[in-house]
Protein backbone atom coordinates (compact mmCIF):
# COMPACT_ATOMS: atom_id res chain seq x y z
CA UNK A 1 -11.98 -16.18 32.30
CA UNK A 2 -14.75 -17.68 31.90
CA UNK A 3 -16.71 -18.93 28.98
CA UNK A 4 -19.48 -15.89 28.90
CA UNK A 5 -16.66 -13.26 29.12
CA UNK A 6 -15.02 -14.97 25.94
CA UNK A 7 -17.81 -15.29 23.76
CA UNK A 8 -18.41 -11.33 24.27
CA UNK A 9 -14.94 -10.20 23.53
CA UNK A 10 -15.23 -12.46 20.98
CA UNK A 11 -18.55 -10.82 19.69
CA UNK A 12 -16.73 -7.58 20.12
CA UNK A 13 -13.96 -8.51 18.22
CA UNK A 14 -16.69 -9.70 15.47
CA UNK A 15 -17.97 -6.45 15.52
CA UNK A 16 -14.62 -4.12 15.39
CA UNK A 17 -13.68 -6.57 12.21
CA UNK A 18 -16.93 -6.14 10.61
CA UNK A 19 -16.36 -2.19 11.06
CA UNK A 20 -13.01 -2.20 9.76
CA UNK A 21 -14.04 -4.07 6.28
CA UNK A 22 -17.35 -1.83 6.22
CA UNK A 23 -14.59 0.74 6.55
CA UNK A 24 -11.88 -0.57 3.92
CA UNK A 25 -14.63 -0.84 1.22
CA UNK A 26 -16.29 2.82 1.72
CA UNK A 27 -13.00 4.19 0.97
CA UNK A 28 -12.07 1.65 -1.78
CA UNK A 29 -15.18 2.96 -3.38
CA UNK A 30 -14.42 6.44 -3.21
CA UNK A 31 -10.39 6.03 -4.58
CA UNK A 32 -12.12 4.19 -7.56
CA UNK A 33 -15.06 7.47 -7.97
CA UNK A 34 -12.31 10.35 -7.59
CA UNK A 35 -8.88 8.29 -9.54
CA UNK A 36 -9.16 5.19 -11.62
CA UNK A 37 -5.82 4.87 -12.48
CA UNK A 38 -4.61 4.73 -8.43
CA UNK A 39 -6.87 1.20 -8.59
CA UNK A 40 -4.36 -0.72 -10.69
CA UNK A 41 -1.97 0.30 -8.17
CA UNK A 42 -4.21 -1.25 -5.31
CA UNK A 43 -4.74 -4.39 -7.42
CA UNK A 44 -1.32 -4.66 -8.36
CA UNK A 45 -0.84 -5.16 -4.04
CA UNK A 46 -3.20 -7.24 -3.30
CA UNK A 47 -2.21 -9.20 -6.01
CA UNK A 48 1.44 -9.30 -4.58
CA UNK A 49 -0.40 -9.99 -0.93
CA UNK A 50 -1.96 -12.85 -2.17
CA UNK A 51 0.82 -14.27 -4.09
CA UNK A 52 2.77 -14.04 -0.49
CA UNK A 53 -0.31 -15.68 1.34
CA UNK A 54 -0.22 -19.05 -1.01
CA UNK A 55 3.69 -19.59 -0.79
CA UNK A 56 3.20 -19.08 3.00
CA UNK A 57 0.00 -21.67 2.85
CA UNK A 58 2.09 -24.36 0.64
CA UNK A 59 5.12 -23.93 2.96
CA UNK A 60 3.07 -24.39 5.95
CA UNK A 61 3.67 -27.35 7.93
CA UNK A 62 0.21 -27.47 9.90
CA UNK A 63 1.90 -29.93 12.90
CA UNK A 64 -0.87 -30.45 15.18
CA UNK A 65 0.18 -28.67 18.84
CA UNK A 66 -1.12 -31.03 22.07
CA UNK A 67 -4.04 -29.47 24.13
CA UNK A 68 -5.73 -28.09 20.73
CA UNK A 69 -7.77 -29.83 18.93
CA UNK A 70 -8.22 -28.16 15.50
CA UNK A 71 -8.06 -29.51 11.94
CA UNK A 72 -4.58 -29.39 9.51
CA UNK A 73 -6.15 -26.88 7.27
CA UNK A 74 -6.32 -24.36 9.91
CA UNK A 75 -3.19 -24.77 11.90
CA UNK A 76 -1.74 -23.90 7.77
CA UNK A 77 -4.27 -21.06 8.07
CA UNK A 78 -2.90 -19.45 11.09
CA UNK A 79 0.82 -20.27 9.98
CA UNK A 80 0.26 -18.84 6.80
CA UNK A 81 -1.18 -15.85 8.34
CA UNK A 82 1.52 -15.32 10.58
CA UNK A 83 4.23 -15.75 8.10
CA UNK A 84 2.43 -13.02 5.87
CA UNK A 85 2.59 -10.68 9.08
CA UNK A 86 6.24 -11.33 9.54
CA UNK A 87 7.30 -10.37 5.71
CA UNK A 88 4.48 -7.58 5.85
CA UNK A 89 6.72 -5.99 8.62
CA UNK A 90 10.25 -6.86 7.68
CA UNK A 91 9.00 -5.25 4.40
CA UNK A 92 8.05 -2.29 6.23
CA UNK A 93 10.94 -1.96 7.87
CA UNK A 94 13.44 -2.37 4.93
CA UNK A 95 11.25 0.49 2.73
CA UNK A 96 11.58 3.03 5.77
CA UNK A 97 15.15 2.04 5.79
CA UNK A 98 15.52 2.54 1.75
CA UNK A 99 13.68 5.22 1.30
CA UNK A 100 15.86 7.22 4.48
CA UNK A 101 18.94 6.06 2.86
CA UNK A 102 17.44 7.29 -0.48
CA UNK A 103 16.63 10.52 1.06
CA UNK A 104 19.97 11.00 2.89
CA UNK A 105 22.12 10.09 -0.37
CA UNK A 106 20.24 12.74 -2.13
């Protein structure tokens, strides 16, 4: 690929993220209009999101990989990141899990 192709799917990619937080706040805004209460709820897990970000950041080795050259700081970035993905999904998975256990035992 060449460098002209990247920058635009960058760009795109820019674009698509921009959309998606435009997105996230218009309907934060209206859960807050039509049920207060369902806010402290939201709070309450980005709160636990965060929480699960900085243990991922402080546990984060940030070893530098050969052929990139990027600072320490943001390999802990991406580490973190990725370590918040991973416990996002195993979390995912052990709720559907639960709750279909839940269900069956009922």
């Amino acid at each position: 690929m060449n460098e002209g192709t990247i920058d635009l799917l960058l760009y795109i990619a820019y674009g698509l993220l921009g959309l998606g937080i435009f997105a996230i706040m218009l309907f934060m805004i209206k859960q807050v209009i039509s049920s207060p209460r369902q806010m402290i709820r939201s709070l309450i897990g980005l709160g636990v999101l965060v929480v699960v970000f900085l243990i991922a950041y402080a546990t984060a080795e940030g070893t530098p990989v050969s052929g990139i050259e990027t600072s320490e700081t943001v390999l802990r970035i991406i580490e973190a990141l990725l370590r918040v993905t991973y416990v996002a999904f195993i979390g995912g998975v052990a709720l559907l899990i639960i709750s279909e256990l839940v269900n069956w035992v009922r």
